[in-house]
N, C-alpha and C. Protein backbone atom coordinates (compact mmCIF):
# COMPACT_ATOMS: atom_id res chain seq x y z
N UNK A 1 -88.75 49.09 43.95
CA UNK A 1 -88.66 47.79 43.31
C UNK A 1 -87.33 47.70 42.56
N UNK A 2 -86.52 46.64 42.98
CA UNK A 2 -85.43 46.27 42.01
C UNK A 2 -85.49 45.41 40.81
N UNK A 3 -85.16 46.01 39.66
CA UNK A 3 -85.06 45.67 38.08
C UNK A 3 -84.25 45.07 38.28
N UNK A 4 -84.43 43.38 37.89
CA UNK A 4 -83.19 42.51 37.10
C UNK A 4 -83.34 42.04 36.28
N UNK A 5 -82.44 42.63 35.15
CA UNK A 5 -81.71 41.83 34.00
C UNK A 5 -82.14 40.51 33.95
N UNK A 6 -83.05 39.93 33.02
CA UNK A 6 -82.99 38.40 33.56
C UNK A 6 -82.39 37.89 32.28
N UNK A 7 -81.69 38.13 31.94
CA UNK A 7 -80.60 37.86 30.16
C UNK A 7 -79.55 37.41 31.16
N UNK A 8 -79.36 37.97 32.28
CA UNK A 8 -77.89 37.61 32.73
C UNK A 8 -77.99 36.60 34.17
N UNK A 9 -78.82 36.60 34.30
CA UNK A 9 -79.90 35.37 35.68
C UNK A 9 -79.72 34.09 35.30
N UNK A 10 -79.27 33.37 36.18
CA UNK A 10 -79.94 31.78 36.31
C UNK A 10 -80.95 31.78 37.03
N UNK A 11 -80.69 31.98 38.33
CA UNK A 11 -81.86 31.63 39.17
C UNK A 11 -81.29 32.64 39.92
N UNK A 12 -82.74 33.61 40.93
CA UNK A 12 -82.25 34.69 42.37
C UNK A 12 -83.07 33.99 43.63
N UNK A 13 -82.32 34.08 44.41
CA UNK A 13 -83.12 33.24 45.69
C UNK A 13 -84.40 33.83 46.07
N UNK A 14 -85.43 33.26 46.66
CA UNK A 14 -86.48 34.13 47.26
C UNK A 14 -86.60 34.37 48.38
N UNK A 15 -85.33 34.05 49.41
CA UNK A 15 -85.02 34.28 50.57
C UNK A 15 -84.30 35.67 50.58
N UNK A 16 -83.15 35.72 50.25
CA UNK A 16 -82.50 36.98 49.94
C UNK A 16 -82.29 37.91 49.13
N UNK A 17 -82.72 37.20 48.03
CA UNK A 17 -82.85 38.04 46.85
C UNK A 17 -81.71 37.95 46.04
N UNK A 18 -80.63 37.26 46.32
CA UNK A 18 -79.08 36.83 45.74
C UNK A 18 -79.35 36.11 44.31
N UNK A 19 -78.71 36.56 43.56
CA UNK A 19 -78.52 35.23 41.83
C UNK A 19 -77.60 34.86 41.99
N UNK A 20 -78.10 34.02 41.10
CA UNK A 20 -76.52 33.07 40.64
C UNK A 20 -76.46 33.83 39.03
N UNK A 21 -75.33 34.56 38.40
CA UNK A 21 -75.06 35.03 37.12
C UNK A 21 -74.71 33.78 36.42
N UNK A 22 -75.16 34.09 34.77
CA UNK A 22 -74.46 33.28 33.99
C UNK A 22 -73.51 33.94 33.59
N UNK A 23 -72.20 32.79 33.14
CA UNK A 23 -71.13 33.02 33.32
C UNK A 23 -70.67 34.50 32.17
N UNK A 24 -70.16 35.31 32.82
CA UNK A 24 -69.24 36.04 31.99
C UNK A 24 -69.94 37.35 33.59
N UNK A 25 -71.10 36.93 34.03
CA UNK A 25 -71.41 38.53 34.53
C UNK A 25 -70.80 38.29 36.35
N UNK A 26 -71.40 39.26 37.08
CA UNK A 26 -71.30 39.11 38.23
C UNK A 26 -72.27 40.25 38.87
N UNK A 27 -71.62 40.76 40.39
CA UNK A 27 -72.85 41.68 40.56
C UNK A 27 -74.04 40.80 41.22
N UNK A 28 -74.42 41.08 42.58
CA UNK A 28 -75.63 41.21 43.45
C UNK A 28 -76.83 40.62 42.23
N UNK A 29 -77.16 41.41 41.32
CA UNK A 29 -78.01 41.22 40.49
C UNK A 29 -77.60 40.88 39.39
N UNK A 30 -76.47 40.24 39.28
CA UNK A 30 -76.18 40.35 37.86
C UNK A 30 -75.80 41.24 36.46
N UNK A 31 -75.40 42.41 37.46
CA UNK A 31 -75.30 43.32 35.79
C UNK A 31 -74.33 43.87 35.61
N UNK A 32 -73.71 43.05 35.69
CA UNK A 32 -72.09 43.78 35.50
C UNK A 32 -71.19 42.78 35.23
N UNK A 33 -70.76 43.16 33.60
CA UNK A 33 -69.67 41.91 33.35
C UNK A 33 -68.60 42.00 34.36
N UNK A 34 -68.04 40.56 34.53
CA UNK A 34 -66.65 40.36 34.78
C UNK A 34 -65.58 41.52 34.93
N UNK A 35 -64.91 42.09 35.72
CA UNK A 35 -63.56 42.48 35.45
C UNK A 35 -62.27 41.95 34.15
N UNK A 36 -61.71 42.81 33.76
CA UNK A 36 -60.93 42.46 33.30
C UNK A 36 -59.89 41.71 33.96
N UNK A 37 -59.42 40.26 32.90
CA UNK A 37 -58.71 39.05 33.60
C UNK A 37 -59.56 38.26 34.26
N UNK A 38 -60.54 38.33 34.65
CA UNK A 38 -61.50 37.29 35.07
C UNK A 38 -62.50 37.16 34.02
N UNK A 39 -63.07 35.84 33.96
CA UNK A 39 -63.83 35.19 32.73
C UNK A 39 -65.02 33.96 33.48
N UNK A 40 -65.81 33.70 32.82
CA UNK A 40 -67.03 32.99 32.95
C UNK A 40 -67.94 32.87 34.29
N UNK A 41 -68.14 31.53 34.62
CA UNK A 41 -68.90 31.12 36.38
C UNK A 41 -67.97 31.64 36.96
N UNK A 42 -69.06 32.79 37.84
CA UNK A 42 -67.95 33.34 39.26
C UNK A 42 -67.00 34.10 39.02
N UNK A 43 -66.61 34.15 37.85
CA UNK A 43 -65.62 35.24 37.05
C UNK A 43 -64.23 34.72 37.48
N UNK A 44 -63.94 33.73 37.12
CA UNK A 44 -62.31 33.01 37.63
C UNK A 44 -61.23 33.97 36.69
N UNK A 45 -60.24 34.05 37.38
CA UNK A 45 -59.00 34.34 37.05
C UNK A 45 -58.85 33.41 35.40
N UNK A 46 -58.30 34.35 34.74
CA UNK A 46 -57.69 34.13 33.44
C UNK A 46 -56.48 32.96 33.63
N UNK A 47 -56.65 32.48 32.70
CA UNK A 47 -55.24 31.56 32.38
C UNK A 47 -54.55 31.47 31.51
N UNK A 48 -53.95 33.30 31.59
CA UNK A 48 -53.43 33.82 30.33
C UNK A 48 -51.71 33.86 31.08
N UNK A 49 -50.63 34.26 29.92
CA UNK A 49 -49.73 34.56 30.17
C UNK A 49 -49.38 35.87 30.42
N UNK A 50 -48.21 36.88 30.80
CA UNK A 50 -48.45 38.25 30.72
C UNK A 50 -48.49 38.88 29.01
N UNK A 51 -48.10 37.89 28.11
CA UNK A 51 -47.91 38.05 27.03
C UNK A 51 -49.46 38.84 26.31
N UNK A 52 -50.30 38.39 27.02
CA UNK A 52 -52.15 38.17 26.44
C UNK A 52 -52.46 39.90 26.68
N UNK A 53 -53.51 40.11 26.23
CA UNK A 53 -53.87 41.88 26.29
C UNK A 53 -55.22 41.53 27.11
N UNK A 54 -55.16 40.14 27.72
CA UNK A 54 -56.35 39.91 28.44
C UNK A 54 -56.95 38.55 27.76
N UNK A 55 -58.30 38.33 28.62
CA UNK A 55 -58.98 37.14 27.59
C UNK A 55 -60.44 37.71 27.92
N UNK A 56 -61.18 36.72 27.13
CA UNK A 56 -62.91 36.82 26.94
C UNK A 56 -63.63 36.72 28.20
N UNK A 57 -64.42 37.72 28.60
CA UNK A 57 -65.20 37.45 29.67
C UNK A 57 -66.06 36.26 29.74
N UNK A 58 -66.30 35.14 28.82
CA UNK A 58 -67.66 34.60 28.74
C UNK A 58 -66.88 33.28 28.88
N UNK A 59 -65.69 33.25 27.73
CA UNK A 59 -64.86 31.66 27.51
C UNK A 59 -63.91 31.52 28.00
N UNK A 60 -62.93 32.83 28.49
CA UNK A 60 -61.72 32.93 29.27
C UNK A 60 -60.39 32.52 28.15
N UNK A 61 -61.21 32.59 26.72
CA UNK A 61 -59.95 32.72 25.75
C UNK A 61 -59.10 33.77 25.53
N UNK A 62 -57.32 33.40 25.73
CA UNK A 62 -56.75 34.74 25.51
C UNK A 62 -56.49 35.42 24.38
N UNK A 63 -56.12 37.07 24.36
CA UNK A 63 -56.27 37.80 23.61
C UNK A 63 -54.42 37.98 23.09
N UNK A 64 -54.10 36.85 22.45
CA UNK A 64 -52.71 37.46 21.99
C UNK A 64 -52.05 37.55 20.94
N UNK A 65 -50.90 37.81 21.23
CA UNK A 65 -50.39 38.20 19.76
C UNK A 65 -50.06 37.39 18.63
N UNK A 66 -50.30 37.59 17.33
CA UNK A 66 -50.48 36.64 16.49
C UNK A 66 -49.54 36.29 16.29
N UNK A 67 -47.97 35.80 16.80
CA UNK A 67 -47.37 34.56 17.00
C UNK A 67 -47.39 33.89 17.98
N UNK A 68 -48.37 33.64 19.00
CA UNK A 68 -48.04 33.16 19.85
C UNK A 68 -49.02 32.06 20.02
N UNK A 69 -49.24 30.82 20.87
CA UNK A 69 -50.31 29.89 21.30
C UNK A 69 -51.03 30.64 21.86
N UNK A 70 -51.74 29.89 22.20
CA UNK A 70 -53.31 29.76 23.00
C UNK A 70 -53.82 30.15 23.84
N UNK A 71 -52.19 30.15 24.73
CA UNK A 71 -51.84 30.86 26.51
C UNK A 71 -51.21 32.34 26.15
N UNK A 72 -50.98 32.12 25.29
CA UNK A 72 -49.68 33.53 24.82
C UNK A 72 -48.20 33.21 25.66
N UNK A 73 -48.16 31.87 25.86
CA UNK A 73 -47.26 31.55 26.73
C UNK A 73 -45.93 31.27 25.51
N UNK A 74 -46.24 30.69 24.80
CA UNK A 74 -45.29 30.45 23.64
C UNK A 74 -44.85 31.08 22.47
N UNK A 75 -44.00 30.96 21.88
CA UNK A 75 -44.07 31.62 20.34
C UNK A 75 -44.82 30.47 19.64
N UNK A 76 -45.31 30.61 18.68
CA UNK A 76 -45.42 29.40 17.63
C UNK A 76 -44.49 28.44 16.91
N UNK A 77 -44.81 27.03 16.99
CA UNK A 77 -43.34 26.12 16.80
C UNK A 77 -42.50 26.00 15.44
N UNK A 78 -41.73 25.84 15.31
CA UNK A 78 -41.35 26.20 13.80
C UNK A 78 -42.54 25.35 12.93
N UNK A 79 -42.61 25.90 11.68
CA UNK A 79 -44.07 24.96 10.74
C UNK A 79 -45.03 25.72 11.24
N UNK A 80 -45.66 26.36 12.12
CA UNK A 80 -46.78 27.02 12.51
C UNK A 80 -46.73 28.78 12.65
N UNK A 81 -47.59 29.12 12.44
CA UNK A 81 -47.77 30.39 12.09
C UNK A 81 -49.24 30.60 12.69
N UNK A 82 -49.67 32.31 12.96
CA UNK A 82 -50.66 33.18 13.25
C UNK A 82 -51.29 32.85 14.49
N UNK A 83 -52.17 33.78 14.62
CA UNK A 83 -53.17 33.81 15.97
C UNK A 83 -53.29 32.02 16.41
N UNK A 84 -52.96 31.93 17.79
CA UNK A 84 -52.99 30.67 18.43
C UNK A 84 -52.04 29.37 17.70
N UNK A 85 -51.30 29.84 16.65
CA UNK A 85 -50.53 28.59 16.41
C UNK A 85 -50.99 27.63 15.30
N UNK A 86 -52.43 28.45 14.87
CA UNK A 86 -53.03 27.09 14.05
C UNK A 86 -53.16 26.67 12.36
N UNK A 87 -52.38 27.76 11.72
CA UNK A 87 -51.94 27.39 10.62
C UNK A 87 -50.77 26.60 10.42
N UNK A 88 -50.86 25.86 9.22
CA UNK A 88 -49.72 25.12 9.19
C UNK A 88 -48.58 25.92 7.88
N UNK A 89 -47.18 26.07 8.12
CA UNK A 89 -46.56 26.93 7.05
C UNK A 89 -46.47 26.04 5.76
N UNK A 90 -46.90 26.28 4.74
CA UNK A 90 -46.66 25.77 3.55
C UNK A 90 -45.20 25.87 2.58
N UNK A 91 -44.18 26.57 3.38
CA UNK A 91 -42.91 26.52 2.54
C UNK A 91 -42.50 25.01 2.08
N UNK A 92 -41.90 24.88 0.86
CA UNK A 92 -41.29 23.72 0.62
C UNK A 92 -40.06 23.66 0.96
N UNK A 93 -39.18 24.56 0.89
CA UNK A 93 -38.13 24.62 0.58
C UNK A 93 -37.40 26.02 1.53
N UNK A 94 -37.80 25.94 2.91
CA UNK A 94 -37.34 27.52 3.32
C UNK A 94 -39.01 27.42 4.79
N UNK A 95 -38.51 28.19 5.22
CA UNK A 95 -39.23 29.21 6.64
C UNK A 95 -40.34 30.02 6.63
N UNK A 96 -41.23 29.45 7.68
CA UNK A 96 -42.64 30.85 7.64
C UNK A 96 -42.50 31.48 8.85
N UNK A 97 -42.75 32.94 8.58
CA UNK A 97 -42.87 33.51 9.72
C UNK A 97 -43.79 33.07 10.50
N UNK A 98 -43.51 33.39 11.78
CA UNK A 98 -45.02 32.90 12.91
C UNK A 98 -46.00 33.85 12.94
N UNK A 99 -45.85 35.16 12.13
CA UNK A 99 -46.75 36.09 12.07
C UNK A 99 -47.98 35.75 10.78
N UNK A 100 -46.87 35.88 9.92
CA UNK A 100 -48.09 35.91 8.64
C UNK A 100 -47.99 35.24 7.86
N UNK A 101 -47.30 33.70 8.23
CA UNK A 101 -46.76 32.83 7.43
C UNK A 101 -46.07 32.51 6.32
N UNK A 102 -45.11 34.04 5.83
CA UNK A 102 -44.41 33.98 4.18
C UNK A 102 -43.54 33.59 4.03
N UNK A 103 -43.15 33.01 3.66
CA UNK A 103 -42.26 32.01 3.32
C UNK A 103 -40.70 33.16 3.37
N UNK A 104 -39.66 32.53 4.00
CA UNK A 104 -38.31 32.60 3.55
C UNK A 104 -37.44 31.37 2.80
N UNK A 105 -37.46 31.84 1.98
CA UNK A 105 -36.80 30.19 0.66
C UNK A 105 -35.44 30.30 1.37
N UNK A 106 -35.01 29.22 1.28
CA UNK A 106 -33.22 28.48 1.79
C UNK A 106 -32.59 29.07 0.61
N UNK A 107 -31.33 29.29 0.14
CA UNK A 107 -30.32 29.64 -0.58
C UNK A 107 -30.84 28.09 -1.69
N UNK A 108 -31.22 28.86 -3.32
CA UNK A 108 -31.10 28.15 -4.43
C UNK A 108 -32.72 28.22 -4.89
N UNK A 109 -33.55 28.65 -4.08
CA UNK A 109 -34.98 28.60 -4.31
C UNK A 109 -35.82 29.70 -4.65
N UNK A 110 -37.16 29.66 -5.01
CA UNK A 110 -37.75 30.94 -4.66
C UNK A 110 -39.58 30.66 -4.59
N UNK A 111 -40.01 31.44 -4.88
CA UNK A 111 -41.34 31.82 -4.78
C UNK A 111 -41.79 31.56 -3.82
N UNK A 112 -43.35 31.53 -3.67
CA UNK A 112 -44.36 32.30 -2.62
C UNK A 112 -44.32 31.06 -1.50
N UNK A 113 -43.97 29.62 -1.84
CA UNK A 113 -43.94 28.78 -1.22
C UNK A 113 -42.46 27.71 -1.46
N UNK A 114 -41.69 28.64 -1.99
CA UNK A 114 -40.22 27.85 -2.28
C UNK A 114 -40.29 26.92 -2.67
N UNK A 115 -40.88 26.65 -3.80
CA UNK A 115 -40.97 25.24 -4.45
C UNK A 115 -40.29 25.23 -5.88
N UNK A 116 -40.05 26.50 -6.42
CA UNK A 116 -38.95 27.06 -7.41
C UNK A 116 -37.18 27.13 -7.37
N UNK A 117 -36.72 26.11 -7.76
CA UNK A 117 -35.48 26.08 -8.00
C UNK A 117 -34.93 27.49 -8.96
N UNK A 118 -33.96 28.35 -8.32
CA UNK A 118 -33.26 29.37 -9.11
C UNK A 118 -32.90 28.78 -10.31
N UNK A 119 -32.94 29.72 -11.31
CA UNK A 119 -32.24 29.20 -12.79
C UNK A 119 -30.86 29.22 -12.15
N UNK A 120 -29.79 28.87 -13.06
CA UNK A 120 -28.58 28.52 -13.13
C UNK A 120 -28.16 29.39 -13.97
């Protein structure tokens, strides 16, 4: 008798005995996630950049580096910072990194968000 997983089942035919997996698995019976680079129904190819360390078997979100978008296709645009792009940089007066958003103040400024004019 063959054991199936039914956590990872939609439906198995009663003709052949074939499933259909929900998305992230694959496998005759279902029990075996995805390969790496493939993600959800049917396990499709990623739609990552080479930048990505991969994406999610289940959502096909990529895994990249925290300056980059969504795809890992980009850096983050100036004003934006961290994982996927989605902080906004709070400098007043000066530059955030795309990593960890700290401010670089312009010549005459200072503090954590350059909103401090240098004494004179």
């Amino acid at each position: 008798m063959i054991s199936i997983n039914v956590a990872f089942v939609l439906k198995c035919s009663s003709i052949d005995g074939k499933c259909t997996c929900k998305p992230g698995y694959r496998g005759r019976l279902c029990n075996a996630l995805c390969q790496p680079g493939t993600y959800g129904d049917g396990c499709k190819k990623c739609n990552c950049s080479a930048n990505a360390a991969g994406c999610n078997v289940f959502t096909g979100k990529c895994s990249c580096p925290a300056e980059y978008g969504a795809l890992c296709d980009q850096l983050c645009a100036t004003g934006w910072w961290g994982p996927g792009c989605i902080n906004k940089c709070t400098c007043d007066n000066g530059t955030c990194g795309g990593v960890t958003g700290r401010c670089t103040c312009n010549p005459g400024y200072t503090g954590s968000t350059c909103n401090n004019p240098c004494a004179v």
